[in-house]
PDB file of N, CA and C in Angstrom:
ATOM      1  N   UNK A   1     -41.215 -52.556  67.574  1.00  0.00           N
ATOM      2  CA  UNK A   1     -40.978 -51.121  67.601  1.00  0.00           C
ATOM      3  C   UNK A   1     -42.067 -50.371  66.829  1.00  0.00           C
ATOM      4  N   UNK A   2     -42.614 -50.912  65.665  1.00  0.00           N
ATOM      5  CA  UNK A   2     -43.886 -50.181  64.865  1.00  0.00           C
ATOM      6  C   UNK A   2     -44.900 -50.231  65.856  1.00  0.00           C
ATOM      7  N   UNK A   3     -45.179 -51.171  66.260  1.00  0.00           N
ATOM      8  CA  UNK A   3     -46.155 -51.410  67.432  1.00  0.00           C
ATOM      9  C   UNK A   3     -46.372 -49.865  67.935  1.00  0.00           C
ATOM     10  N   UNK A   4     -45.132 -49.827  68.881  1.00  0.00           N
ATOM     11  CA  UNK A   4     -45.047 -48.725  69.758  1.00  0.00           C
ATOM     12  C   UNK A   4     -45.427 -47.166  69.508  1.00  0.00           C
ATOM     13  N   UNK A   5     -44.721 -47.079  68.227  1.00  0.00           N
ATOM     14  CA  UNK A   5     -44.650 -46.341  67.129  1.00  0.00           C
ATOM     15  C   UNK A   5     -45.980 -45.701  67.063  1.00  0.00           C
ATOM     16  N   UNK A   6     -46.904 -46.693  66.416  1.00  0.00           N
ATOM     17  CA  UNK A   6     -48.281 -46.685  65.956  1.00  0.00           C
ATOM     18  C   UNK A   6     -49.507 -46.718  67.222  1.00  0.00           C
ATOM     19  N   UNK A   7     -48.823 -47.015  68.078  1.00  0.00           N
ATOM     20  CA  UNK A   7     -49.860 -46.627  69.524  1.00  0.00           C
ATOM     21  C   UNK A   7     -49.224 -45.609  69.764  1.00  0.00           C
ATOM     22  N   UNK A   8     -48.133 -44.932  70.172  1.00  0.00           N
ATOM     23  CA  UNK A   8     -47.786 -43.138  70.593  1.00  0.00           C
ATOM     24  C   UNK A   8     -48.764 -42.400  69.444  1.00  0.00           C
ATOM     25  N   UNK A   9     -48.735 -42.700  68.185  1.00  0.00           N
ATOM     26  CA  UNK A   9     -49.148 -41.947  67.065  1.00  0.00           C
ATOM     27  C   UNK A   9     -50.986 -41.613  67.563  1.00  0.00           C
ATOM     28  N   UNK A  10     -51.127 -42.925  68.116  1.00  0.00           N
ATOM     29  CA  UNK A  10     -52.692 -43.486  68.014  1.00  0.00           C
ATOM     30  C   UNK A  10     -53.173 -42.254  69.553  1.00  0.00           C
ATOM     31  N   UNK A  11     -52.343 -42.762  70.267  1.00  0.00           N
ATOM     32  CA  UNK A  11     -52.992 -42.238  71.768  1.00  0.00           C
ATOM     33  C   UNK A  11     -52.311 -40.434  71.548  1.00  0.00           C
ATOM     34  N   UNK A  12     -51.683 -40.133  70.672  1.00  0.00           N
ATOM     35  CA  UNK A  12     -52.072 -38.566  70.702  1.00  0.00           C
ATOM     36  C   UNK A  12     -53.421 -37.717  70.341  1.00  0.00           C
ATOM     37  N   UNK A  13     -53.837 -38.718  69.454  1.00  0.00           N
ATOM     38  CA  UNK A  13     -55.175 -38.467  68.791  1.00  0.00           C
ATOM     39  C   UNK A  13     -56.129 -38.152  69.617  1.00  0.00           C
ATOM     40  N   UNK A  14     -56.019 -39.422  70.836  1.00  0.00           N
ATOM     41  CA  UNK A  14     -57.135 -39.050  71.839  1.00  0.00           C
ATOM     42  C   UNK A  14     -56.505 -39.072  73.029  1.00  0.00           C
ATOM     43  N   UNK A  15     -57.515 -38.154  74.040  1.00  0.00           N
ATOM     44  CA  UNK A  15     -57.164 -38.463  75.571  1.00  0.00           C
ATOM     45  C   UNK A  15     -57.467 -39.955  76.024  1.00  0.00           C
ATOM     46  N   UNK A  16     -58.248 -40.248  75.392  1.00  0.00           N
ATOM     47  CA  UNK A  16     -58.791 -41.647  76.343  1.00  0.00           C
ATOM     48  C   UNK A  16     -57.518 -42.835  75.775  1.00  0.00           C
ATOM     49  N   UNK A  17     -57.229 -42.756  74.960  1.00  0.00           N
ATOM     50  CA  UNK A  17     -55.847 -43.639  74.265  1.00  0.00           C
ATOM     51  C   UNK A  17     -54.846 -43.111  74.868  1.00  0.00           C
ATOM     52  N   UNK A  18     -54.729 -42.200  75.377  1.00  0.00           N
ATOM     53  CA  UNK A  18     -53.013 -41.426  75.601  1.00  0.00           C
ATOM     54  C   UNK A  18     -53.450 -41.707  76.799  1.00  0.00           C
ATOM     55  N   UNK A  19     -54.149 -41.606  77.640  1.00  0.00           N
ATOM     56  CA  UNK A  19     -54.036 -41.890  79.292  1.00  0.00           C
ATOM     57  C   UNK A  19     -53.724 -43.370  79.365  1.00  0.00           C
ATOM     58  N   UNK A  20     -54.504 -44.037  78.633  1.00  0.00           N
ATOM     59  CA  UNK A  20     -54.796 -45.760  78.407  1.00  0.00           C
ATOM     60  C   UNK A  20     -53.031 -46.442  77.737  1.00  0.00           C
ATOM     61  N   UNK A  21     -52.514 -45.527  77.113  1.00  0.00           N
ATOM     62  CA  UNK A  21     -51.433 -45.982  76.461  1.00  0.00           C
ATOM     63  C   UNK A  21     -50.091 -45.588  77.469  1.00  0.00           C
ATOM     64  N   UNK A  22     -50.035 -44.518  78.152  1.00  0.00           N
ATOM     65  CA  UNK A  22     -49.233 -43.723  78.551  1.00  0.00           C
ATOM     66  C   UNK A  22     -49.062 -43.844  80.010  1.00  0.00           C
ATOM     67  N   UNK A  23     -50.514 -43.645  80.464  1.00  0.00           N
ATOM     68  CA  UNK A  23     -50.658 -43.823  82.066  1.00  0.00           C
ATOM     69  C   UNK A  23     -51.101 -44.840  82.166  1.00  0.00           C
ATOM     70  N   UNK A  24     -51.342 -45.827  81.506  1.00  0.00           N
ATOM     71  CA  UNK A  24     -51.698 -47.581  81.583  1.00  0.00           C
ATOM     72  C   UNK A  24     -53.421 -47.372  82.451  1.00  0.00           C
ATOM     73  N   UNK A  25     -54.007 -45.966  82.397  1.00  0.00           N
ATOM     74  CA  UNK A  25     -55.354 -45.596  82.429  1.00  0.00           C
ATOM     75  C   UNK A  25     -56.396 -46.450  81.941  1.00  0.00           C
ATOM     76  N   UNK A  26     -57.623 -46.386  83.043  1.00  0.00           N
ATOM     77  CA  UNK A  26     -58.685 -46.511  81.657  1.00  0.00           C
ATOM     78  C   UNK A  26     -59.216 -45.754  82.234  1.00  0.00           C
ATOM     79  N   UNK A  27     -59.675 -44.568  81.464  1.00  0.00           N
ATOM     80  CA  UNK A  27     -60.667 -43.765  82.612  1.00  0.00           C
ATOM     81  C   UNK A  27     -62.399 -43.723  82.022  1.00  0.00           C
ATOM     82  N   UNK A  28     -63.555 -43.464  83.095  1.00  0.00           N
ATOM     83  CA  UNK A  28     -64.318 -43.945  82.908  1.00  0.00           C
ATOM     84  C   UNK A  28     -65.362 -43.099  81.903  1.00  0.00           C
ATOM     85  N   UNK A  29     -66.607 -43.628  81.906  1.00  0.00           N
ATOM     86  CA  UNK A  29     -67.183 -42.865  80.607  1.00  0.00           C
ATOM     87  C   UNK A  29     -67.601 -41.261  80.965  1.00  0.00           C
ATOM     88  N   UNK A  30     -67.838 -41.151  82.088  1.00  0.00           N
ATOM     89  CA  UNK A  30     -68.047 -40.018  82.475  1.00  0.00           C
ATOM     90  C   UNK A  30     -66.989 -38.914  82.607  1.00  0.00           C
ATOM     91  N   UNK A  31     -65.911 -39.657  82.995  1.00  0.00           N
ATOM     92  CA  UNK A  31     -64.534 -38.946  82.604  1.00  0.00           C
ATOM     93  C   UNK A  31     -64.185 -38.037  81.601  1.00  0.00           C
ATOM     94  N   UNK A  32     -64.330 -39.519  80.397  1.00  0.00           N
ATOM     95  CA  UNK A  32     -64.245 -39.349  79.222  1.00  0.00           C
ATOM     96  C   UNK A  32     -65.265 -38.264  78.271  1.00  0.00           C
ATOM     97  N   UNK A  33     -66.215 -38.423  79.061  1.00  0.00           N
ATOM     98  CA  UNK A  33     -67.465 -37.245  78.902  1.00  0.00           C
ATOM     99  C   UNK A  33     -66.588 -35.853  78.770  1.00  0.00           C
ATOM    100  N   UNK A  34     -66.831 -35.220  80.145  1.00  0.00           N
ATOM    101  CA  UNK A  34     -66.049 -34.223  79.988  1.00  0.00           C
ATOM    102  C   UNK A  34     -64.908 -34.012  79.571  1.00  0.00           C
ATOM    103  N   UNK A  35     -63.748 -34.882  79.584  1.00  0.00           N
ATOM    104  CA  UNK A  35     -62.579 -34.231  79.055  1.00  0.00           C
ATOM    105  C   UNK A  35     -62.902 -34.408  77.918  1.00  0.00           C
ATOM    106  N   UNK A  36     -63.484 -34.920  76.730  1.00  0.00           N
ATOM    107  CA  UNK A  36     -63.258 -34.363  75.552  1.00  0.00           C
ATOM    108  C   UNK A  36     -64.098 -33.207  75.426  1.00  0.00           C
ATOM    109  N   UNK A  37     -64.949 -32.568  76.316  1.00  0.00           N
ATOM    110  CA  UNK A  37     -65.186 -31.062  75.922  1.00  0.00           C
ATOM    111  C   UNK A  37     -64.384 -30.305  76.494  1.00  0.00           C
ATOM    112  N   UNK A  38     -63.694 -30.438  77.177  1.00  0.00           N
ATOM    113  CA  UNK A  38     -62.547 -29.648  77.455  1.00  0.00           C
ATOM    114  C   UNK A  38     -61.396 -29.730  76.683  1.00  0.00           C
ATOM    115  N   UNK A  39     -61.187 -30.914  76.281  1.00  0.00           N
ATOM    116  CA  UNK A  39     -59.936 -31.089  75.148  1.00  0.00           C
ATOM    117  C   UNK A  39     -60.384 -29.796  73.894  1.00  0.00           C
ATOM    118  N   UNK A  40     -61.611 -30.398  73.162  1.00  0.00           N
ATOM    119  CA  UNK A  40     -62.454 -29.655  71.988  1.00  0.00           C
ATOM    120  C   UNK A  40     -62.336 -27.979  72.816  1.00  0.00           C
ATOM    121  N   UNK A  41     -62.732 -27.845  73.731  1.00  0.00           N
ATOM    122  CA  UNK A  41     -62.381 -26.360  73.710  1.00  0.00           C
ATOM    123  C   UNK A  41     -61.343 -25.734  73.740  1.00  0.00           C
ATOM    124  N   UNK A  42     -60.094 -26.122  74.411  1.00  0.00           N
ATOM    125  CA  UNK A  42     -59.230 -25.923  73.577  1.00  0.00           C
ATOM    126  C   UNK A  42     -58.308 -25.698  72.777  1.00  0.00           C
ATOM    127  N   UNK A  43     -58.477 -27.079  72.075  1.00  0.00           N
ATOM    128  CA  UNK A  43     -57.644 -27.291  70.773  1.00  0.00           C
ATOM    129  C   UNK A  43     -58.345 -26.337  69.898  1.00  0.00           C
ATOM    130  N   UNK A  44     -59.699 -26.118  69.769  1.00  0.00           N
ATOM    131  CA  UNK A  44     -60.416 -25.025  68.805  1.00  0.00           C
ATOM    132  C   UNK A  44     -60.517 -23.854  69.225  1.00  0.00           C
ATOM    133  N   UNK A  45     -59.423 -23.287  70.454  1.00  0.00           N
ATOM    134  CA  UNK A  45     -59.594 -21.817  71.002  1.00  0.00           C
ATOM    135  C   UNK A  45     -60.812 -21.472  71.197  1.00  0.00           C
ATOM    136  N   UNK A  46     -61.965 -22.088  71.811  1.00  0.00           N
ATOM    137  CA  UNK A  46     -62.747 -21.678  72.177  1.00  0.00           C
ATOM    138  C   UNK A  46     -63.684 -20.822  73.331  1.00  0.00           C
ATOM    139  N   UNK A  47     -62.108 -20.951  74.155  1.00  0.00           N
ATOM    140  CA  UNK A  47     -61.988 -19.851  75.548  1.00  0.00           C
ATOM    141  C   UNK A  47     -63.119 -20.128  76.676  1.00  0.00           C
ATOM    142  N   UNK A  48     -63.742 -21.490  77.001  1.00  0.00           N
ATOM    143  CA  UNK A  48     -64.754 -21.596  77.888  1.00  0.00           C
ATOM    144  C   UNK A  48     -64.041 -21.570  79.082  1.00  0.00           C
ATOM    145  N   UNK A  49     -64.819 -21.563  80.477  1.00  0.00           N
ATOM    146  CA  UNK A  49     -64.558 -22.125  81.480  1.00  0.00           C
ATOM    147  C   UNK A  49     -65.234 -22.920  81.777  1.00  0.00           C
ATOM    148  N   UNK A  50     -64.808 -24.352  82.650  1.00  0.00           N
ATOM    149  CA  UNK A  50     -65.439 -25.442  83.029  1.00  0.00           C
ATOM    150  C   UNK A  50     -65.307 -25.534  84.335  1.00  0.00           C
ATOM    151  N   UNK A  51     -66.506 -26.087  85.002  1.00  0.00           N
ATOM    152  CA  UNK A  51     -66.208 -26.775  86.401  1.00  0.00           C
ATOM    153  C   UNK A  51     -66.741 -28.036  86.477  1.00  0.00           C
ATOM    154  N   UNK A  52     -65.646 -28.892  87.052  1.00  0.00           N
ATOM    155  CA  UNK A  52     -66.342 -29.855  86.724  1.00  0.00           C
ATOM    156  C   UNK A  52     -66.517 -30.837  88.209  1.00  0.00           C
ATOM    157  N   UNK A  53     -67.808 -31.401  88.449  1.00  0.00           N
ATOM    158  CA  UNK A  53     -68.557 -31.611  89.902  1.00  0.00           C
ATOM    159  C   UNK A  53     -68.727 -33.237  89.269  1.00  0.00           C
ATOM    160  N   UNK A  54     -68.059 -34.110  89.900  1.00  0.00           N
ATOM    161  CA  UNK A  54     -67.683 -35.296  90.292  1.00  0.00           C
ATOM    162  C   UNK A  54     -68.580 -35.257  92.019  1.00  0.00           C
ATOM    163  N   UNK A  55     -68.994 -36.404  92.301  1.00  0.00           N
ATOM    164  CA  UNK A  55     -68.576 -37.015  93.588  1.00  0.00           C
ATOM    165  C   UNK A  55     -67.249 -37.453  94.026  1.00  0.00           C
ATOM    166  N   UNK A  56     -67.363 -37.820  95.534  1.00  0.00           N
ATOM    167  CA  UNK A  56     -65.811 -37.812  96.515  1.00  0.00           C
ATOM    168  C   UNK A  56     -65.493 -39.332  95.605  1.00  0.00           C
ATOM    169  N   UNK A  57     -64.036 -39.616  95.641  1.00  0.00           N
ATOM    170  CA  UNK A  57     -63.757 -40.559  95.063  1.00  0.00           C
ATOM    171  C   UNK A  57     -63.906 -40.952  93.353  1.00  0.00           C
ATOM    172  N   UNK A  58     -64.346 -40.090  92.585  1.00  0.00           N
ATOM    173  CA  UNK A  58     -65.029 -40.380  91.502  1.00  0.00           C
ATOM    174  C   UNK A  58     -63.534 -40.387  90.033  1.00  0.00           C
ATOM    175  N   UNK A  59     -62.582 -39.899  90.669  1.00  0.00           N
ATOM    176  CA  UNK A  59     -61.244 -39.160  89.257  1.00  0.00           C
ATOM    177  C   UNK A  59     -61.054 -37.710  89.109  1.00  0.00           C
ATOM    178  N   UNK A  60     -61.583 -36.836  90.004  1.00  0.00           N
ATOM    179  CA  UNK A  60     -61.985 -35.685  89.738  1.00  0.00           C
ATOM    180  C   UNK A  60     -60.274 -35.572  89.478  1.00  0.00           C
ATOM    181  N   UNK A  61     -59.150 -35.434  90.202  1.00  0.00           N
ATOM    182  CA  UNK A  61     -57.799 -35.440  90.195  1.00  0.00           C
ATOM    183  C   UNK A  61     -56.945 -35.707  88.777  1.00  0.00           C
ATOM    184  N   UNK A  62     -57.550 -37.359  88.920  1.00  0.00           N
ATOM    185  CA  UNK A  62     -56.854 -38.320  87.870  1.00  0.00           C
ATOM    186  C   UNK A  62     -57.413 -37.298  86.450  1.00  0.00           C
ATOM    187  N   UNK A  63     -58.435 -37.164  86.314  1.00  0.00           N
ATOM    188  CA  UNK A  63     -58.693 -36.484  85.270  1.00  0.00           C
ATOM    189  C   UNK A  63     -58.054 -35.723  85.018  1.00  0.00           C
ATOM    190  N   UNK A  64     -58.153 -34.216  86.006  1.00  0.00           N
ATOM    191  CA  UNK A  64     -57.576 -33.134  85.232  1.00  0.00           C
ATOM    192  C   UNK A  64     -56.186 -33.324  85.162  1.00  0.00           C
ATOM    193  N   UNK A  65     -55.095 -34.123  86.062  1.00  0.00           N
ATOM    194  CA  UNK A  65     -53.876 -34.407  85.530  1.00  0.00           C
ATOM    195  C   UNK A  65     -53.946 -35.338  84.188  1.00  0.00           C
ATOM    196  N   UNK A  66     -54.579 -36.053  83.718  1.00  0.00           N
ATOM    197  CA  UNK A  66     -54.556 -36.174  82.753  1.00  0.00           C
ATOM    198  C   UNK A  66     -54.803 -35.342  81.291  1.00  0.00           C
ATOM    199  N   UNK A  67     -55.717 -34.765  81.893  1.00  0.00           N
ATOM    200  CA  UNK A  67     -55.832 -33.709  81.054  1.00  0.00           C
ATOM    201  C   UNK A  67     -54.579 -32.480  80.639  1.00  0.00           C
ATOM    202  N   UNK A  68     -54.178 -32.635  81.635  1.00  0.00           N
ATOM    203  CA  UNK A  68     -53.174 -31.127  81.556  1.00  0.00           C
ATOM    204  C   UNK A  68     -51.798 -31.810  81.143  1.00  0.00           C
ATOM    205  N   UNK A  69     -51.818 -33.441  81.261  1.00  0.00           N
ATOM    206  CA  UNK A  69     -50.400 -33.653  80.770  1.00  0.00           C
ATOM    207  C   UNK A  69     -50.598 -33.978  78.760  1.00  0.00           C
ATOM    208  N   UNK A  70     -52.220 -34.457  79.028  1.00  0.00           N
ATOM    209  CA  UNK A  70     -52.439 -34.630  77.424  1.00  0.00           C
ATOM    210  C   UNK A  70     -52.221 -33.184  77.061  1.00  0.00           C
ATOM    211  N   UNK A  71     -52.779 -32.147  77.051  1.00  0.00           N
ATOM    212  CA  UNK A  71     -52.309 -30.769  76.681  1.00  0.00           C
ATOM    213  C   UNK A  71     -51.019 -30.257  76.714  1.00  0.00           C
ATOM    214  N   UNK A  72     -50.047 -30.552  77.766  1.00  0.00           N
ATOM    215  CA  UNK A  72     -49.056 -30.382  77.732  1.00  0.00           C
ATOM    216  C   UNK A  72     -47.927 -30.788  76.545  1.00  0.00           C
ATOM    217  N   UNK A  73     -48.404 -32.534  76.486  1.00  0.00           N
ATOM    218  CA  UNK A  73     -47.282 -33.096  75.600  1.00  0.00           C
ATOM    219  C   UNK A  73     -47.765 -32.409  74.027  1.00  0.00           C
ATOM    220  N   UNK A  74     -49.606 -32.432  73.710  1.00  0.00           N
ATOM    221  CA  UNK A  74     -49.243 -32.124  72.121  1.00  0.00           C
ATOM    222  C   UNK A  74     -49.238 -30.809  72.122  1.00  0.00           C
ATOM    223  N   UNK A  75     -49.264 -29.376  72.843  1.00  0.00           N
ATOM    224  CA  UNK A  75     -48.739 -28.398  72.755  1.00  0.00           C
ATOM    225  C   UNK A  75     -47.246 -28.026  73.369  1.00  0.00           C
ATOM    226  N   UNK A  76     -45.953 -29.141  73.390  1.00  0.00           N
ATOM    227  CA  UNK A  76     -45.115 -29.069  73.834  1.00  0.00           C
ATOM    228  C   UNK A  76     -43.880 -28.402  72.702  1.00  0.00           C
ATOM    229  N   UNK A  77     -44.727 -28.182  71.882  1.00  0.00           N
ATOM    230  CA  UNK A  77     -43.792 -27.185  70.940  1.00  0.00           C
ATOM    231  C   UNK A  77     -43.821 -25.857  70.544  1.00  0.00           C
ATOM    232  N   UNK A  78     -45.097 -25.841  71.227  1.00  0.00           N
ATOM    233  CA  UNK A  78     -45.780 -24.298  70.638  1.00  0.00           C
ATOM    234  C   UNK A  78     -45.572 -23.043  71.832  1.00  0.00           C
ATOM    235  N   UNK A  79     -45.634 -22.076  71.405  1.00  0.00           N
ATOM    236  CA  UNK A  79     -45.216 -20.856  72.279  1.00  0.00           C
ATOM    237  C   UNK A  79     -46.726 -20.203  72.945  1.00  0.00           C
ATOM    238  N   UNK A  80     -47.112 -21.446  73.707  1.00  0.00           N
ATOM    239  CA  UNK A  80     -48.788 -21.042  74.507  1.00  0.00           C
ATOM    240  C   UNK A  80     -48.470 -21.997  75.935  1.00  0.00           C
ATOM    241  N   UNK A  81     -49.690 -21.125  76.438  1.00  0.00           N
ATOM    242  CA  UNK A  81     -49.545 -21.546  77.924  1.00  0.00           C
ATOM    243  C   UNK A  81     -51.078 -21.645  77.935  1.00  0.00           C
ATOM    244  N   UNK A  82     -51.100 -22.580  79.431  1.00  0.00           N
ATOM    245  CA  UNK A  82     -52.626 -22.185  80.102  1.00  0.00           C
ATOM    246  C   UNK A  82     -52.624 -21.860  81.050  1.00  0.00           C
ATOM    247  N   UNK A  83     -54.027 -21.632  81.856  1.00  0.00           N
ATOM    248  CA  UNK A  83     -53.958 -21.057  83.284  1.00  0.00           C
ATOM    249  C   UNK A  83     -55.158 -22.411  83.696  1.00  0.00           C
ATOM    250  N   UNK A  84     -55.256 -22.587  85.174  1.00  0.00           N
ATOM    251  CA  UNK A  84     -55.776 -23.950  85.769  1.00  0.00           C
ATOM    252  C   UNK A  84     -55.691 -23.616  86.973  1.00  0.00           C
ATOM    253  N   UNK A  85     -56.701 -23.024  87.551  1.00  0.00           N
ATOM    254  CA  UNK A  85     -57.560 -22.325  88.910  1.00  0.00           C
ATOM    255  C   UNK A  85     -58.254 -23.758  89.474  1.00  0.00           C
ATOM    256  N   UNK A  86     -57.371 -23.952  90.644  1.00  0.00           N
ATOM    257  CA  UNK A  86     -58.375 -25.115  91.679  1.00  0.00           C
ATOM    258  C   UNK A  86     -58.529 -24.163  93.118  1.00  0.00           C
ATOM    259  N   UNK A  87     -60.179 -24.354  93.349  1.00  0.00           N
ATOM    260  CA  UNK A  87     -59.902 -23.451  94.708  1.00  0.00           C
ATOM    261  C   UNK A  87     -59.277 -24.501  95.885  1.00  0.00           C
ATOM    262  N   UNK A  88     -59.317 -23.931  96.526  1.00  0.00           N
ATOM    263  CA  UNK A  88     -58.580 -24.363  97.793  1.00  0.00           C
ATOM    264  C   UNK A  88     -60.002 -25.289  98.449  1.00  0.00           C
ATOM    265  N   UNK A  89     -59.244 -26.375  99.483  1.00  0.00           N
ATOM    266  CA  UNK A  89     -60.376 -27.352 100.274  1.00  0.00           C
ATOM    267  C   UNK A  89     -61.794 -26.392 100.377  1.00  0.00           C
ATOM    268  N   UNK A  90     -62.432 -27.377 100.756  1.00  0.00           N
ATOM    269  CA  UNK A  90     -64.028 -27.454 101.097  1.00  0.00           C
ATOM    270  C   UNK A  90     -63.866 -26.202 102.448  1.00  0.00           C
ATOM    271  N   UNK A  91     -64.042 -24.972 102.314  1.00  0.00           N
ATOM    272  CA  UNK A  91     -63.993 -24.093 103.699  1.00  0.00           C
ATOM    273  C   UNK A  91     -65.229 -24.281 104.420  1.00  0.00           C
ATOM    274  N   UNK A  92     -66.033 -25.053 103.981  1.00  0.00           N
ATOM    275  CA  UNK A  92     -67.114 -24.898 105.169  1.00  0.00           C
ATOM    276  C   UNK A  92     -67.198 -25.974 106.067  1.00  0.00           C
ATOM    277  N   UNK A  93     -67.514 -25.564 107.086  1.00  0.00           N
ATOM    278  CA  UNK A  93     -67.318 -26.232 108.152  1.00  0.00           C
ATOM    279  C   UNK A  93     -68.295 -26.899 109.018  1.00  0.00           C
ATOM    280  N   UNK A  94     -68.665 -28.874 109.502  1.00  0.00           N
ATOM    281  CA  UNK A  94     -69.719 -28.426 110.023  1.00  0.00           C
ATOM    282  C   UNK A  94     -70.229 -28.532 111.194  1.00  0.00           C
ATOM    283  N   UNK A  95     -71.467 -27.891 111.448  1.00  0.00           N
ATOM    284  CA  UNK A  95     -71.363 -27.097 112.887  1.00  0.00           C
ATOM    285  C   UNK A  95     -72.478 -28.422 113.339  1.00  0.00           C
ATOM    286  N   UNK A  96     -72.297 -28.367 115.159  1.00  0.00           N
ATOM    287  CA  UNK A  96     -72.399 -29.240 115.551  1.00  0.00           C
ATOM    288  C   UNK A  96     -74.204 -29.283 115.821  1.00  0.00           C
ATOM    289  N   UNK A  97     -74.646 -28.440 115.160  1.00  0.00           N
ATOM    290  CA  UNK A  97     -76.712 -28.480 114.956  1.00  0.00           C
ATOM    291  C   UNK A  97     -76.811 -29.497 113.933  1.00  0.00           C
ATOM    292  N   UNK A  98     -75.606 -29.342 112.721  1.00  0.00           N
ATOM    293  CA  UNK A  98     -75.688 -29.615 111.593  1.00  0.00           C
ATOM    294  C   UNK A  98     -75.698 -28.859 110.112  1.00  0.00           C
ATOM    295  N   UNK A  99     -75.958 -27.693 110.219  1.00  0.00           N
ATOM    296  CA  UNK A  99     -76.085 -26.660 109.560  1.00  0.00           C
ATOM    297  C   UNK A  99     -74.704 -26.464 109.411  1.00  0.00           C
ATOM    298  N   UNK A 100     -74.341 -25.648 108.219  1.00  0.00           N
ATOM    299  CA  UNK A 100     -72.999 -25.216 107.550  1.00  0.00           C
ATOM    300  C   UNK A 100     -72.607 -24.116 107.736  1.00  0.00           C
ATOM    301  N   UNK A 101     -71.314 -23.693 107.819  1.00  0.00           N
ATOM    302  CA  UNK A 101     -70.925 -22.566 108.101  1.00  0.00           C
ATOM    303  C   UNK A 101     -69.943 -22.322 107.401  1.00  0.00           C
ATOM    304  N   UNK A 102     -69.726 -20.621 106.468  1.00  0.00           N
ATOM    305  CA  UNK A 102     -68.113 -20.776 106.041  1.00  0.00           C
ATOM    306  C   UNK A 102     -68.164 -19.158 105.000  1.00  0.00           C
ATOM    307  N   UNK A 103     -66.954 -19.231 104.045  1.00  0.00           N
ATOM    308  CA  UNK A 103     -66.883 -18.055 103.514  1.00  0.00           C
ATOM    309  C   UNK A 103     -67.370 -17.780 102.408  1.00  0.00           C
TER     310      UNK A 103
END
């Protein structure tokens, strides 16, 4: 039971432990890249916006749900919210020269 104890304690500390402990995760270094500047911004109210450009297949998903549930659980007491803008699919479309088309 300390075990357990002392890894919940451990993997709040970090995202890469709390995905690894929690979601039985390992996510990769590049992952891990960005979400801790997104974690660091913020836990230190630092008000950035990020986009973050993965290739197809790469975690782009796995990440930010990880991210937003690590934020979730250690601000699960506090009287704050966030906001988390994904645009909608790829609108462009492509045309049969090859060339792209869209809004």
């Amino acid at each position: 039971m300390i075990d357990i104890l002392a890894g919940a304690r451990e993997g709040l500390q970090d995202l890469y432990l709390f995905a690894r402990y929690f979601s039985g995760l390992r996510l990769r270094s590049y992952q891990i890249e960005a979400a801790k500047v997104i974690v660091d911004s913020v836990i230190h109210e630092k008000g950035k916006t990020f986009v973050v450009i993965f290739p197809r297949q790469s975690g782009k998903n796995e990440l930010q749900a990880q991210i937003e549930t690590y934020l979730l659980t250690i601000y699960q007491k506090l009287d704050a919210e966030f906001v988390k803008v994904s645009p909608p699919g790829n609108r462009k479309r492509s045309m049969p020269c090859g060339g792209w088309s869209g809004s």
